[in-house]
N, C-alpha and C. Protein backbone atom coordinates (compact mmCIF):
# COMPACT_ATOMS: atom_id res chain seq x y z
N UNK A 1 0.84 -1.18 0.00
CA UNK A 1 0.00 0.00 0.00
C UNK A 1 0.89 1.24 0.00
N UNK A 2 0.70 2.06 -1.07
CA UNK A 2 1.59 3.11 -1.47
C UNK A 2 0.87 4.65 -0.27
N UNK A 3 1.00 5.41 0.30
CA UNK A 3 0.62 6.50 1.10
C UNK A 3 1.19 7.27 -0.24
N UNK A 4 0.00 8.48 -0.30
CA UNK A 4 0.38 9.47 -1.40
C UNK A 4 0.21 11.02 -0.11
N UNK A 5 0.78 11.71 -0.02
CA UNK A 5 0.36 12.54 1.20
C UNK A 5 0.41 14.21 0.26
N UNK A 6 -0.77 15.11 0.10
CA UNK A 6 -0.62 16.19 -0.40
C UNK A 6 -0.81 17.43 0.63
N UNK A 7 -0.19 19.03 -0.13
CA UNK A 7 -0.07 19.73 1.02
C UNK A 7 -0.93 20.62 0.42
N UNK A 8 -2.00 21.58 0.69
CA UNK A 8 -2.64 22.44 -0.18
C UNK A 8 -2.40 23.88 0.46
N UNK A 9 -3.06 24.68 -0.26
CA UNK A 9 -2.63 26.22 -0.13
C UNK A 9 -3.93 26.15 1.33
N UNK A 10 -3.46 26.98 2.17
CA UNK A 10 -4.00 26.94 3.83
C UNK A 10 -5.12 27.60 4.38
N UNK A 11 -5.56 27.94 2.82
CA UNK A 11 -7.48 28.31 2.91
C UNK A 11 -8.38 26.89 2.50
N UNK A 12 -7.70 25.87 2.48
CA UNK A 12 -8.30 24.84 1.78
C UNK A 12 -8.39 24.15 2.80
N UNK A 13 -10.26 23.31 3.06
CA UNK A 13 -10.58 22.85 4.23
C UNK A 13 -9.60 21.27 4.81
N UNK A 14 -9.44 21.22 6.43
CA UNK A 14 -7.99 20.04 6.50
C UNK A 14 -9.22 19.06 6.29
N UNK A 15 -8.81 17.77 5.46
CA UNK A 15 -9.62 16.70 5.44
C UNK A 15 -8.49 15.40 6.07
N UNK A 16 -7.38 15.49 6.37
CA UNK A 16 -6.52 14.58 7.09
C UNK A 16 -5.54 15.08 7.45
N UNK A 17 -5.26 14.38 8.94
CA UNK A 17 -4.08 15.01 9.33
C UNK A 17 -3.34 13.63 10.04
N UNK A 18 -2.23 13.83 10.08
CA UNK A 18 -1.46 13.30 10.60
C UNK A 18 -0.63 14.10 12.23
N UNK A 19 -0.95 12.95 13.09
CA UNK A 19 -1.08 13.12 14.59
C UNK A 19 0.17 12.17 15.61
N UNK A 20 1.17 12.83 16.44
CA UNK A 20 2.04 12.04 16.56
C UNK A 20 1.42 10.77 17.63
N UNK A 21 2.51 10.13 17.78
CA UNK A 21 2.64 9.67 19.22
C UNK A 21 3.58 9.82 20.18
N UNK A 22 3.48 9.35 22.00
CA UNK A 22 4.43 9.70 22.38
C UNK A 22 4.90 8.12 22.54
N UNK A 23 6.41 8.11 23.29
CA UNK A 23 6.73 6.76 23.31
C UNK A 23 5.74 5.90 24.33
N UNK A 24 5.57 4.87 24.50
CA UNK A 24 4.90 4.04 25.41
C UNK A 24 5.80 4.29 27.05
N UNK A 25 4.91 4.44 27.69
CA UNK A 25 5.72 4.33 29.40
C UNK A 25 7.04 2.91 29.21
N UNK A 26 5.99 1.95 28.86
CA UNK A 26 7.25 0.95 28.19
C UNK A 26 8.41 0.53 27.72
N UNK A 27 8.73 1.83 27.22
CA UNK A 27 9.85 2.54 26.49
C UNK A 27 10.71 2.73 27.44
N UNK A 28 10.55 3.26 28.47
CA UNK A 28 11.49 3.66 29.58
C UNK A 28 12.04 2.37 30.51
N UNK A 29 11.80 1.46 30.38
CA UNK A 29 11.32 0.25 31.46
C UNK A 29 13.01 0.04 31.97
N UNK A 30 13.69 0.23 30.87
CA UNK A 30 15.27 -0.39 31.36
C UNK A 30 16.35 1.02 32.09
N UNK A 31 15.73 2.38 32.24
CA UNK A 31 16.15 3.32 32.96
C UNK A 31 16.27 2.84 34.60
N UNK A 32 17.34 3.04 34.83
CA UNK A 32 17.96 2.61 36.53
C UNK A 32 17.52 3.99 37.40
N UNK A 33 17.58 5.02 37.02
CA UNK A 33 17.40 6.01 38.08
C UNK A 33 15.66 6.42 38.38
N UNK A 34 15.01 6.18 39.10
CA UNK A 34 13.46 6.14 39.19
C UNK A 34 13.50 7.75 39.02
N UNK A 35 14.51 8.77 39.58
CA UNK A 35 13.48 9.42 39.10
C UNK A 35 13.46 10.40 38.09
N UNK A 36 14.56 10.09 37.58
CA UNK A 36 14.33 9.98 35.74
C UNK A 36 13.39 9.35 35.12
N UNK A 37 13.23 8.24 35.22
CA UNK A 37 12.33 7.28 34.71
C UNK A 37 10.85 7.87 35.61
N UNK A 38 10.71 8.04 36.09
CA UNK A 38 9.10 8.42 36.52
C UNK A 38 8.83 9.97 36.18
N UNK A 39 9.97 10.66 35.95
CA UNK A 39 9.67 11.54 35.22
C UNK A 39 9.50 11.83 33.19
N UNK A 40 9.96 11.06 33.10
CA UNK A 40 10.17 10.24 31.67
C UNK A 40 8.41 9.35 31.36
N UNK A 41 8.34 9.20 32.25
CA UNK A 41 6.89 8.02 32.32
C UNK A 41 5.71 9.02 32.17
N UNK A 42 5.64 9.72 33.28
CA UNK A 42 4.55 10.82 33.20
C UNK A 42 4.50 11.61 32.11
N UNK A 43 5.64 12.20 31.62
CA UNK A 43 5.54 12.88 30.23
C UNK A 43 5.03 12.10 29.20
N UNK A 44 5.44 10.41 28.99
CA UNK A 44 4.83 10.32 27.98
C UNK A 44 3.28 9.81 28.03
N UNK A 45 3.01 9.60 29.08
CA UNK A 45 1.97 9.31 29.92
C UNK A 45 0.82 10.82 28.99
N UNK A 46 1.41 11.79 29.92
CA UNK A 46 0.44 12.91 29.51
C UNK A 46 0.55 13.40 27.93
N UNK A 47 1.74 13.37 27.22
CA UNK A 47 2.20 13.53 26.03
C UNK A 47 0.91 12.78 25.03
N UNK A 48 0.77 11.60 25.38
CA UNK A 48 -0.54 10.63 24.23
C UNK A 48 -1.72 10.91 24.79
N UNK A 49 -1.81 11.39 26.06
CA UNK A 49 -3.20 11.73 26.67
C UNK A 49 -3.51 13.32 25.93
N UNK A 50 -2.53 14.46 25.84
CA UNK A 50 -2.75 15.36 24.96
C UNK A 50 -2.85 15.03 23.07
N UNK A 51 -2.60 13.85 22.82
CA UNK A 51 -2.40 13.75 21.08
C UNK A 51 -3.76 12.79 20.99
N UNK A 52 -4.28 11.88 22.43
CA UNK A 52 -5.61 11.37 21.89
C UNK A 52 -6.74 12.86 22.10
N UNK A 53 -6.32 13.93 22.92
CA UNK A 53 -7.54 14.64 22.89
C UNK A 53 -7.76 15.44 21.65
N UNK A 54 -5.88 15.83 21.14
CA UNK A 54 -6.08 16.79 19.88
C UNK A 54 -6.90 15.67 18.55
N UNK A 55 -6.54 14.10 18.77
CA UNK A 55 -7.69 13.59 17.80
C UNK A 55 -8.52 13.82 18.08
N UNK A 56 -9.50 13.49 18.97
CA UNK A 56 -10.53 13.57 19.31
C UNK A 56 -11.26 14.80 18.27
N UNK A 57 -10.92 16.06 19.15
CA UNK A 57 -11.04 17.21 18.52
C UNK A 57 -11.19 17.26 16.90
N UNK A 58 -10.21 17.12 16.14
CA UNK A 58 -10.06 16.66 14.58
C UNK A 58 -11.18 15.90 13.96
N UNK A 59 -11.34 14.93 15.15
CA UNK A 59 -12.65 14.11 14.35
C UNK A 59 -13.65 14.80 14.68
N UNK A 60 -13.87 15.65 15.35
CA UNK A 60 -15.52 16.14 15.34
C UNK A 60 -15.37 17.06 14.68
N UNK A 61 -14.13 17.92 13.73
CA UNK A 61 -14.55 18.69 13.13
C UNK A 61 -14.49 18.17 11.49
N UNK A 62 -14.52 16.29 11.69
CA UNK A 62 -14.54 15.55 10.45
C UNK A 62 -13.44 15.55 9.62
N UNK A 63 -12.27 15.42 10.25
CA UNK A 63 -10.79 15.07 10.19
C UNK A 63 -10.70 13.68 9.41
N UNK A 64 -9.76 13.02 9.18
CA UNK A 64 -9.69 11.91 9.02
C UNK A 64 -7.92 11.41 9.92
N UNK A 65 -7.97 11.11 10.84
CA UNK A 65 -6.15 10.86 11.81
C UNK A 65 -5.78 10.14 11.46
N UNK A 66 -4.52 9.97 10.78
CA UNK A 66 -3.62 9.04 11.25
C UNK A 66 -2.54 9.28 12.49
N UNK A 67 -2.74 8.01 12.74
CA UNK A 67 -1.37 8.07 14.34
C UNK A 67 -0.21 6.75 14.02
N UNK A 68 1.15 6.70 13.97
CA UNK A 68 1.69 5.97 13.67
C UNK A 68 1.72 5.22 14.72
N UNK A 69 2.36 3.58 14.20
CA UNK A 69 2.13 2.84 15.34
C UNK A 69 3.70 2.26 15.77
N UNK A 70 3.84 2.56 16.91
CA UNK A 70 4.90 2.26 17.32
C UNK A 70 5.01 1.36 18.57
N UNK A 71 6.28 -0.04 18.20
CA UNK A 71 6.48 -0.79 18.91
C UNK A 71 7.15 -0.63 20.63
N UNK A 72 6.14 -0.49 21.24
CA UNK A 72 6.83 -0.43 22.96
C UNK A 72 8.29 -1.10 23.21
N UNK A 73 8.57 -2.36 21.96
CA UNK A 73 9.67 -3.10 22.64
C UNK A 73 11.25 -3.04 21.60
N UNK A 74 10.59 -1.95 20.81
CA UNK A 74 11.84 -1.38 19.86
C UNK A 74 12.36 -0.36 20.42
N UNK A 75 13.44 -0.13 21.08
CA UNK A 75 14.18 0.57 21.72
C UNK A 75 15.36 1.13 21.18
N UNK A 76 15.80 2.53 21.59
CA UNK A 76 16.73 3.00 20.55
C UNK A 76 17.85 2.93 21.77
N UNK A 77 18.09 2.18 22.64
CA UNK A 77 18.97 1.88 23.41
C UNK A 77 19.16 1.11 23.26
């Protein structure tokens, strides 16, 4: 499946958007110092709790979201 993604001039109504994510709390799991890591946790904690509300939002004004999907156990450590 090929994604074709276009950008239009910014009077033109949004019919899709693309919406991040944050990493999974999961992500952090192998951090030794708690309170790095619980500060690390909560951010991304609240980070996807702010990107599911900005969907939310999008869809009631008949958006179409994508959110990429990312693996909790792919680690860039």
């Amino acid at each position: 499946m090929s994604n074709k993604y276009n950008s239009w001039a910014k009077w033109h109504p949004l019919k899709t958007v693309m919406v991040g994510k944050s990493f999974s709390p999961h992500y952090y799991r192998n951090l030794k110092n708690p309170k790095v890591k619980d500060c690390l946790v909560r951010i991304a904690e609240e980070t996807e709790e702010d990107f599911k509300n900005y969907e939310k939002v999008l869809k009631d004004f008949g958006c179409e979201v994508i959110r990429p999907d990312l693996d909790p156990d792919e680690c860039l450590y």
